[in-house]
PDB file of N, CA and C in Angstrom:
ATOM      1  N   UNK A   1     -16.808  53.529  20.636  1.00  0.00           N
ATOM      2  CA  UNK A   1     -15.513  52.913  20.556  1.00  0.00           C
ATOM      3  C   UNK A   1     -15.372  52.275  19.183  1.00  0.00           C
ATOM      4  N   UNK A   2     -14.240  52.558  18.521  1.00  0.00           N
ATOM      5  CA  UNK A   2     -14.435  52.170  17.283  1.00  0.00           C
ATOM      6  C   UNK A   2     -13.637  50.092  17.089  1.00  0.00           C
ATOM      7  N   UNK A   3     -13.781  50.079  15.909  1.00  0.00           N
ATOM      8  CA  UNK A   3     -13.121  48.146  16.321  1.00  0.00           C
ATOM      9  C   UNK A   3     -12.211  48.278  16.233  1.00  0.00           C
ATOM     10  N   UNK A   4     -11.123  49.083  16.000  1.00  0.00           N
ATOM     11  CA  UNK A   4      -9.599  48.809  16.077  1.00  0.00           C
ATOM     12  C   UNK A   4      -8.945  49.287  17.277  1.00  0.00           C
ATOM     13  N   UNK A   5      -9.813  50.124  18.082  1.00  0.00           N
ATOM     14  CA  UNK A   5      -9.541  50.524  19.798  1.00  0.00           C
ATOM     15  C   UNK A   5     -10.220  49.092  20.653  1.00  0.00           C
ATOM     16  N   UNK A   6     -11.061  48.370  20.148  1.00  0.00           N
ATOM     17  CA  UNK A   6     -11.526  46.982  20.757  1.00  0.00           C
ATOM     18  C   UNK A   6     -10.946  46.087  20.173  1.00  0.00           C
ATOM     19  N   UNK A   7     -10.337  46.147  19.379  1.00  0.00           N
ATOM     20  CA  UNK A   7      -9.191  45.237  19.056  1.00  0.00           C
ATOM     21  C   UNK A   7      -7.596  45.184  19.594  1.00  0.00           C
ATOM     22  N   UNK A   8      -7.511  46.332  19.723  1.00  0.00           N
ATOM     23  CA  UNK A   8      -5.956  46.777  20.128  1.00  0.00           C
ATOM     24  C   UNK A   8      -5.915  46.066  21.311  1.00  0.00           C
ATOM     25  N   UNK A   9      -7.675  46.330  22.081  1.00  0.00           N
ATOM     26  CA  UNK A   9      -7.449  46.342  23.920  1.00  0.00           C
ATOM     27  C   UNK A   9      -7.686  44.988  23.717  1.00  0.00           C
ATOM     28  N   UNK A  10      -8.437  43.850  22.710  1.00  0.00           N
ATOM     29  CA  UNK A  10      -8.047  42.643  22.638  1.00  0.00           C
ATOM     30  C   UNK A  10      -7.281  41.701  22.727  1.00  0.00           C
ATOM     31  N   UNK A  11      -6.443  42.327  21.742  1.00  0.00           N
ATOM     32  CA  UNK A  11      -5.262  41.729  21.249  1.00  0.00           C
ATOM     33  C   UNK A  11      -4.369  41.325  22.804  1.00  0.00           C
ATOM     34  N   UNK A  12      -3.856  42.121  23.329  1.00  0.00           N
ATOM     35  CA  UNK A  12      -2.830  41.378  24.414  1.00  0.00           C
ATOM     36  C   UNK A  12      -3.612  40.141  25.188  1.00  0.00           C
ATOM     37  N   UNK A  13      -4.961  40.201  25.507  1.00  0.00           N
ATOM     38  CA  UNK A  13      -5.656  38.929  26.597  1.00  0.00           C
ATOM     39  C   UNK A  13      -5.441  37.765  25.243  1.00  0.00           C
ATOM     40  N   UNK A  14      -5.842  38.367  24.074  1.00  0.00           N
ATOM     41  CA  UNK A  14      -5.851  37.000  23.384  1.00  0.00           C
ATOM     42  C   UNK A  14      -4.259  36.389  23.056  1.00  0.00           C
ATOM     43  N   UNK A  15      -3.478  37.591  23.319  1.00  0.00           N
ATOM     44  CA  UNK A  15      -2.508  36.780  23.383  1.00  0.00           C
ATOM     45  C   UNK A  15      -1.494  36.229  24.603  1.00  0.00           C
ATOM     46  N   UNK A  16      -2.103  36.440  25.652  1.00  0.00           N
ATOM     47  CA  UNK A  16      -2.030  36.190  26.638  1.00  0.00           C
ATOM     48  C   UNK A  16      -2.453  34.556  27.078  1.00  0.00           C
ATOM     49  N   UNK A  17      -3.794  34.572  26.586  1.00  0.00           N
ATOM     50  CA  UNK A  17      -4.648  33.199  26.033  1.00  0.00           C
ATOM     51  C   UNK A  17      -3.581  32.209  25.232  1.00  0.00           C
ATOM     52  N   UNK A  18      -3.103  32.781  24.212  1.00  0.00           N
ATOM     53  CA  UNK A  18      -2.529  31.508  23.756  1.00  0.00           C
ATOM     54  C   UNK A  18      -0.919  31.258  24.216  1.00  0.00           C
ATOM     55  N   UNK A  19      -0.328  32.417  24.714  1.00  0.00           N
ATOM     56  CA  UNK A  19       0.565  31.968  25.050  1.00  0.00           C
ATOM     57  C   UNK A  19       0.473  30.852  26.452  1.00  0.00           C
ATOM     58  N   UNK A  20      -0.470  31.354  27.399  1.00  0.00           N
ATOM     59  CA  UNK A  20      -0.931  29.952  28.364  1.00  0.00           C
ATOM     60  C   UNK A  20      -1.310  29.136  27.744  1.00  0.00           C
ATOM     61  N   UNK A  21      -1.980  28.805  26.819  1.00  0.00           N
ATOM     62  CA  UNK A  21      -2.689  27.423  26.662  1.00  0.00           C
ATOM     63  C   UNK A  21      -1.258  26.566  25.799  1.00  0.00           C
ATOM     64  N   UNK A  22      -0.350  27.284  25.081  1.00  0.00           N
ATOM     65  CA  UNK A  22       0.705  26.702  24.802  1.00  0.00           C
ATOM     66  C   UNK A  22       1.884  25.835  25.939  1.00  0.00           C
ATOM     67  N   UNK A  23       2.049  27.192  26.784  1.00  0.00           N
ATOM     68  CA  UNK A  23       2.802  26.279  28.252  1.00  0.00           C
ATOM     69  C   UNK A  23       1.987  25.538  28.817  1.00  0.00           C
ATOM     70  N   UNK A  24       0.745  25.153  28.291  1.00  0.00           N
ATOM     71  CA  UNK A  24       0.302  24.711  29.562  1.00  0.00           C
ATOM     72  C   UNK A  24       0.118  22.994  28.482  1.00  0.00           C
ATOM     73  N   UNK A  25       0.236  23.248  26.938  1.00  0.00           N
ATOM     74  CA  UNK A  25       0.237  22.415  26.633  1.00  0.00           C
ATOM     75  C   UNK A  25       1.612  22.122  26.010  1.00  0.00           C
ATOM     76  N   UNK A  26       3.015  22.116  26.888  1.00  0.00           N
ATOM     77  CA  UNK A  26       4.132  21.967  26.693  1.00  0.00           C
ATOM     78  C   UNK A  26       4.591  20.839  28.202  1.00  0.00           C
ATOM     79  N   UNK A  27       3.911  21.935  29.159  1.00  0.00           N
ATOM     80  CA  UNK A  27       4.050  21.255  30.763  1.00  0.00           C
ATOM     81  C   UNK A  27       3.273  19.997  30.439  1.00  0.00           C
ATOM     82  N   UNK A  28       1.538  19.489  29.784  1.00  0.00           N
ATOM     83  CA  UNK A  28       1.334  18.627  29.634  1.00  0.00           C
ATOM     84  C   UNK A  28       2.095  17.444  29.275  1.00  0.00           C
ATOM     85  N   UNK A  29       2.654  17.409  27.617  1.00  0.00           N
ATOM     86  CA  UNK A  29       3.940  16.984  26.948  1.00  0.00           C
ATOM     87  C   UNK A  29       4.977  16.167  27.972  1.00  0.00           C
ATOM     88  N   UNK A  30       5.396  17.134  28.443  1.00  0.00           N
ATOM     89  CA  UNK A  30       6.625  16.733  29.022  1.00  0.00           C
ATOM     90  C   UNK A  30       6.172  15.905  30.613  1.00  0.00           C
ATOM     91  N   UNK A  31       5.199  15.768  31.232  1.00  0.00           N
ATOM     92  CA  UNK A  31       4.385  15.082  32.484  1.00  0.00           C
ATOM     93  C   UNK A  31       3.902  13.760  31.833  1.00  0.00           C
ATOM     94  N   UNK A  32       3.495  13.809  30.063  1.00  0.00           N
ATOM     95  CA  UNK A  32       3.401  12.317  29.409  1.00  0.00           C
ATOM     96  C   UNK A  32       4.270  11.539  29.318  1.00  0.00           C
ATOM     97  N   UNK A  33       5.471  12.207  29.213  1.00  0.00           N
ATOM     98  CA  UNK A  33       6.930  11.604  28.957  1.00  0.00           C
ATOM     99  C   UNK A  33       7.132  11.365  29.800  1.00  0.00           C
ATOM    100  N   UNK A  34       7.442  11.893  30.931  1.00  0.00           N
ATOM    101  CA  UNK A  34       7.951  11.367  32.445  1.00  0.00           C
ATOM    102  C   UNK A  34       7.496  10.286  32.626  1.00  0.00           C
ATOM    103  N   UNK A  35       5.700  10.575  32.260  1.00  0.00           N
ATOM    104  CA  UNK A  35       4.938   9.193  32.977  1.00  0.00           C
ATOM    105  C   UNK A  35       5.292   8.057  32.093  1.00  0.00           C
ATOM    106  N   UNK A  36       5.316   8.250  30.992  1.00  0.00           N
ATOM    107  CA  UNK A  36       5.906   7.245  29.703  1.00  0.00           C
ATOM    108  C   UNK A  36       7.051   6.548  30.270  1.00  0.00           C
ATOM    109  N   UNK A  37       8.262   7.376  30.429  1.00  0.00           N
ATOM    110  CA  UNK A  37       9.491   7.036  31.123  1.00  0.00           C
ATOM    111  C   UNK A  37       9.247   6.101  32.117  1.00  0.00           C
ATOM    112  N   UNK A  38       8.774   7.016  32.869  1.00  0.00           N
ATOM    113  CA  UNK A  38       8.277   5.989  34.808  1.00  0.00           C
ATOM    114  C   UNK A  38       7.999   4.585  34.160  1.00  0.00           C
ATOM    115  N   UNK A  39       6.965   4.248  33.681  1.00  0.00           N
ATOM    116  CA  UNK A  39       6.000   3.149  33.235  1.00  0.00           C
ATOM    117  C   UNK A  39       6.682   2.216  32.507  1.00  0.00           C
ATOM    118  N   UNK A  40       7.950   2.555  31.715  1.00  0.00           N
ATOM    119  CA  UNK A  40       8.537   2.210  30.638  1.00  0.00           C
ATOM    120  C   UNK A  40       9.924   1.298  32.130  1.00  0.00           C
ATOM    121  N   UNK A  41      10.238   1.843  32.848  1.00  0.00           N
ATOM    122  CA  UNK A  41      11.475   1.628  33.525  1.00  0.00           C
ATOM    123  C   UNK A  41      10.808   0.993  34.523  1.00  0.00           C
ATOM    124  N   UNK A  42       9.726   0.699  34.874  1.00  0.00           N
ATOM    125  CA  UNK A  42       8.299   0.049  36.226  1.00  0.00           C
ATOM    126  C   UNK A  42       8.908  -1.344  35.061  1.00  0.00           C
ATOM    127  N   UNK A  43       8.468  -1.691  33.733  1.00  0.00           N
ATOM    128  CA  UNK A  43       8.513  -2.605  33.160  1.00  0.00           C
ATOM    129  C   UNK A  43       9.304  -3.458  32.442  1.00  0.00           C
ATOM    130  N   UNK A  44      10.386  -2.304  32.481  1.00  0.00           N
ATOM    131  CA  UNK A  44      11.963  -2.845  32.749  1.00  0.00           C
ATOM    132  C   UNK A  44      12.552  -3.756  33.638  1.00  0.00           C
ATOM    133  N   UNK A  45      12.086  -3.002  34.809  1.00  0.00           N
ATOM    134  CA  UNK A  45      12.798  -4.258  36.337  1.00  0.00           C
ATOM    135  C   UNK A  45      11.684  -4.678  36.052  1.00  0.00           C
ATOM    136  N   UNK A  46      10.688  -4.915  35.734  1.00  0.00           N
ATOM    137  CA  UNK A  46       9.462  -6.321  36.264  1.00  0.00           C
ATOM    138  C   UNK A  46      10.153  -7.430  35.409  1.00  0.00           C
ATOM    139  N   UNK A  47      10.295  -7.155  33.646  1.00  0.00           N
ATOM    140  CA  UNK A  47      10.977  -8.128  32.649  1.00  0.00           C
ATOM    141  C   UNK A  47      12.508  -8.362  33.568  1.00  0.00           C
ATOM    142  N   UNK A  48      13.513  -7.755  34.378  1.00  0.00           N
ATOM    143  CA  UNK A  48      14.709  -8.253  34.487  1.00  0.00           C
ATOM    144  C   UNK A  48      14.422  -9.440  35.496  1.00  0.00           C
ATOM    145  N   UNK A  49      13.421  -8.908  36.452  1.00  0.00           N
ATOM    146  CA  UNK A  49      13.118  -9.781  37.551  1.00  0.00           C
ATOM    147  C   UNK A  49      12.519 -11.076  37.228  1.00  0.00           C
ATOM    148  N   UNK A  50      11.855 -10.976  35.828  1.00  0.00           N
ATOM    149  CA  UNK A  50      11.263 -12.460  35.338  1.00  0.00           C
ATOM    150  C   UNK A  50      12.162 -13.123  34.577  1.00  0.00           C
ATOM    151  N   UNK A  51      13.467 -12.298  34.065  1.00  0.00           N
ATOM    152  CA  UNK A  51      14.829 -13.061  33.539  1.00  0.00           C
ATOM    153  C   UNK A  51      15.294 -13.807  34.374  1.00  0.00           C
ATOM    154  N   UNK A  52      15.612 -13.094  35.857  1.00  0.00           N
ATOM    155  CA  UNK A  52      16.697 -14.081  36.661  1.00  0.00           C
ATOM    156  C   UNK A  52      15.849 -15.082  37.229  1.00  0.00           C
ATOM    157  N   UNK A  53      14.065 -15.111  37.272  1.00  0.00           N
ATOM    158  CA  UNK A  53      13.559 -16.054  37.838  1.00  0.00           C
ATOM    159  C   UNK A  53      13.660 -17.302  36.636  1.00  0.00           C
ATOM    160  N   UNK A  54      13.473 -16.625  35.530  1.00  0.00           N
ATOM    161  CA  UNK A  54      13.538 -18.052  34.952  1.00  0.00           C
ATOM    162  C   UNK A  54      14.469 -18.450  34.384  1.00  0.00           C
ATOM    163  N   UNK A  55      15.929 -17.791  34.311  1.00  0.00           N
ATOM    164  CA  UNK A  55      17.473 -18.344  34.419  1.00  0.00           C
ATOM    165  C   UNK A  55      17.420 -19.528  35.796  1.00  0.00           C
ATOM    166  N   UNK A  56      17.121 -18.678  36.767  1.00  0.00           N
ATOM    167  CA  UNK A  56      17.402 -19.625  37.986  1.00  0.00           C
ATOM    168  C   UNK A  56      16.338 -20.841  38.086  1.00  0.00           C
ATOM    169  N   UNK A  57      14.928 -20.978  37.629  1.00  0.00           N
ATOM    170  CA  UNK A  57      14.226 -21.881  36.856  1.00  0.00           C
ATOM    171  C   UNK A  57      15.205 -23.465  35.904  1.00  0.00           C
ATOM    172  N   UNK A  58      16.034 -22.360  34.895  1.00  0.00           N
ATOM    173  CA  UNK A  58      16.168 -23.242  34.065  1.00  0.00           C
ATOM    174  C   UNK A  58      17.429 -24.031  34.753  1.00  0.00           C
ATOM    175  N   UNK A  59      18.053 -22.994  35.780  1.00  0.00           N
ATOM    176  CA  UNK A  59      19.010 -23.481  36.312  1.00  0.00           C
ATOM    177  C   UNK A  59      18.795 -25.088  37.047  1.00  0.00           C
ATOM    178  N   UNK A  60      17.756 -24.626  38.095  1.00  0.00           N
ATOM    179  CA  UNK A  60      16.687 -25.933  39.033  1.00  0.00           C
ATOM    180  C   UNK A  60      16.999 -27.028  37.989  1.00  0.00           C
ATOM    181  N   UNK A  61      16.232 -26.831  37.036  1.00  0.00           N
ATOM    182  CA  UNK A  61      15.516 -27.650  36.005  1.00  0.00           C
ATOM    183  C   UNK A  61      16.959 -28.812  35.615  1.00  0.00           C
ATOM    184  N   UNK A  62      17.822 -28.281  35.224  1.00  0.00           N
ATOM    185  CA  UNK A  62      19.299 -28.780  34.808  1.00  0.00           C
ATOM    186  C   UNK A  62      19.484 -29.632  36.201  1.00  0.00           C
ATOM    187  N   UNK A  63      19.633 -28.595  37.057  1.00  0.00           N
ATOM    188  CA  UNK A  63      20.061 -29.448  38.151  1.00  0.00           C
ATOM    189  C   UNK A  63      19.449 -31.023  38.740  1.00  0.00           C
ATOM    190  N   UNK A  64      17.914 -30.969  38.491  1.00  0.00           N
ATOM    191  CA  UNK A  64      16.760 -32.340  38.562  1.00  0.00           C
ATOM    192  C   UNK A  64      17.090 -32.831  37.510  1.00  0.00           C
ATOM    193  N   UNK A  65      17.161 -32.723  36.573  1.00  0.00           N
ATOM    194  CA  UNK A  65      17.243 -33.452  35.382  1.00  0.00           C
ATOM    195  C   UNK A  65      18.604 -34.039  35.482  1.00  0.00           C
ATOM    196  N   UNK A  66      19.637 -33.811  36.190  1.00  0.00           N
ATOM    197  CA  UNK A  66      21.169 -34.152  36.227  1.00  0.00           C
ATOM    198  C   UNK A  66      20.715 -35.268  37.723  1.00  0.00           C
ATOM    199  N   UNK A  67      20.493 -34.992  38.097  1.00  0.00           N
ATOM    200  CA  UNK A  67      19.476 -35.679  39.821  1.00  0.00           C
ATOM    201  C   UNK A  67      19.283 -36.894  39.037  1.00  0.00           C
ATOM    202  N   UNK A  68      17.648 -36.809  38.607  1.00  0.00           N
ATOM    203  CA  UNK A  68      16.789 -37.984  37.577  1.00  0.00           C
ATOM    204  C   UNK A  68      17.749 -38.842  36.795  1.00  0.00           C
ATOM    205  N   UNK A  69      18.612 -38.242  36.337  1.00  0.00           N
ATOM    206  CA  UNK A  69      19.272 -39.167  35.334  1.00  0.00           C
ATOM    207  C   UNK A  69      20.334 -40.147  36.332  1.00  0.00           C
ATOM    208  N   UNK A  70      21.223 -39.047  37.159  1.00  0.00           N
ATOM    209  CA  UNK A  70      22.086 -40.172  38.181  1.00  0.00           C
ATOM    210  C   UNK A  70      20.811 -41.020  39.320  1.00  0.00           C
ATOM    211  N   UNK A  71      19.628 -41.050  39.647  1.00  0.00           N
ATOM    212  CA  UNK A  71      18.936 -42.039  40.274  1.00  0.00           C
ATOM    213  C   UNK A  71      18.582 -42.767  39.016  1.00  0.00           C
ATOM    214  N   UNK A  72      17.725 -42.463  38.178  1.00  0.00           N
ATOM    215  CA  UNK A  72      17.733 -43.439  36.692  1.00  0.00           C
ATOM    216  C   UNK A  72      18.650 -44.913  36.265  1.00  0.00           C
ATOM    217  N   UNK A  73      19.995 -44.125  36.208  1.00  0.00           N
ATOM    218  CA  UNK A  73      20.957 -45.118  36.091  1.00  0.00           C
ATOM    219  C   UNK A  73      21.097 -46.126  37.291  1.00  0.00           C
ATOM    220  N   UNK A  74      21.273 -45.453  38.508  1.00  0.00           N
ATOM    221  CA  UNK A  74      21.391 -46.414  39.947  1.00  0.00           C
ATOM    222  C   UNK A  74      20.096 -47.183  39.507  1.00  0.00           C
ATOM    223  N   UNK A  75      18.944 -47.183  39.361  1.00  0.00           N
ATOM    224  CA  UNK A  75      17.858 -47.639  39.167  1.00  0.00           C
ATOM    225  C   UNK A  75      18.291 -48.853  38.384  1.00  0.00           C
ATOM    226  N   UNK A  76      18.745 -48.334  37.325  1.00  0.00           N
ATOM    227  CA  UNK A  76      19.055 -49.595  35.852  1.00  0.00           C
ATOM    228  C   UNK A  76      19.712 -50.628  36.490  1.00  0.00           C
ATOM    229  N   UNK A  77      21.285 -49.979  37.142  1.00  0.00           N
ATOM    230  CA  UNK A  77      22.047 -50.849  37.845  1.00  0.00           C
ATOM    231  C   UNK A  77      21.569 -52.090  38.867  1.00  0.00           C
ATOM    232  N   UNK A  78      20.364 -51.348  39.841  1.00  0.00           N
ATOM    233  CA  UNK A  78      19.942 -52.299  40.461  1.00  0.00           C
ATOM    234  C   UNK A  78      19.544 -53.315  39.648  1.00  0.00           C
ATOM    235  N   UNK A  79      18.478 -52.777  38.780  1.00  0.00           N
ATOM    236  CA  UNK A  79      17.677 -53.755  38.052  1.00  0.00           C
ATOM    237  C   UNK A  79      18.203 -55.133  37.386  1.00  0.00           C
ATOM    238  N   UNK A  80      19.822 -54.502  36.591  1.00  0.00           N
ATOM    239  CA  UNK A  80      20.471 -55.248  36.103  1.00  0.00           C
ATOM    240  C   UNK A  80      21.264 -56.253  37.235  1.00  0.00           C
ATOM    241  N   UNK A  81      21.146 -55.402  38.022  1.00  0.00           N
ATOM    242  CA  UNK A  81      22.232 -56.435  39.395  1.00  0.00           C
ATOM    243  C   UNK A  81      21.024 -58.116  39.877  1.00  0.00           C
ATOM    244  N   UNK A  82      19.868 -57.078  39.550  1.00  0.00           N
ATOM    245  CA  UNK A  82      18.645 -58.210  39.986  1.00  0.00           C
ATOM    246  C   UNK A  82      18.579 -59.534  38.925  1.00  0.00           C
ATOM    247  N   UNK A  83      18.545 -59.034  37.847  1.00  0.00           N
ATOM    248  CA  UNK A  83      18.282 -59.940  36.625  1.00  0.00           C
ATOM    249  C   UNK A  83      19.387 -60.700  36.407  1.00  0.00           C
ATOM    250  N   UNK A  84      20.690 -60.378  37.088  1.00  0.00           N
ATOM    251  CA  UNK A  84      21.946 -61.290  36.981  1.00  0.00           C
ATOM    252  C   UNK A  84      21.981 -61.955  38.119  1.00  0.00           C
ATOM    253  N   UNK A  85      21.691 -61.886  39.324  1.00  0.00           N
ATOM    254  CA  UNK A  85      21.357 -63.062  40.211  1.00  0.00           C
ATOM    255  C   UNK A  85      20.651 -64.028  39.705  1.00  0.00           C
ATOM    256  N   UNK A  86      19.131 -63.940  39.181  1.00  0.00           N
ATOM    257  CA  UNK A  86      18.454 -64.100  38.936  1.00  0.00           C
ATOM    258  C   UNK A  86      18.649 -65.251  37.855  1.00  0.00           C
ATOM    259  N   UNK A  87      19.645 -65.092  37.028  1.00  0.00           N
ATOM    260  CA  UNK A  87      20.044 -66.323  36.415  1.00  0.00           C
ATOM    261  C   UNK A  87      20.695 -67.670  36.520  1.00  0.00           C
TER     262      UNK A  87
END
């Protein structure tokens, strides 16, 4: 058999060979991206879900601090109501 009759009968498996290992490294590609995607949008809602917790956090926070300050003052008032008997 000479090498260009073992080449000829080569040639199609080897290109058979690379045309699979190409789809197969195209299907890879595109299963990274998806998973990229997935993972990327998993960490999307986790960050939105830690927005509205700590909007509604800062919300609380306003709200005690608006609390603290109107008992604060009643506080003063007493105090001052005490120290004016007191004289």
């Amino acid at each position: 058999m000479s090498s260009d009759k073992v080449l000829s009968s080569l040639w199609p498996a080897l290109q058979t060979l690379v045309l699979t290992a190409t789809a197969a490294g195209i299907f890879l590609n595109i299963g990274r991206r998806d998973q990229e995607i997935h993972n990327n949008s998993s960490d999307i809602s986790e960050l939105r879900e830690i927005s509205q917790d700590l909007v509604k956090s800062q919300v609380l926070s306003e709200a005690n601090d608006s609390n603290h300050a109107s008992v604060l003052a009643d506080l003063r008032r007493r105090i001052d109501r005490l120290e004016n008997s007191n004289r």
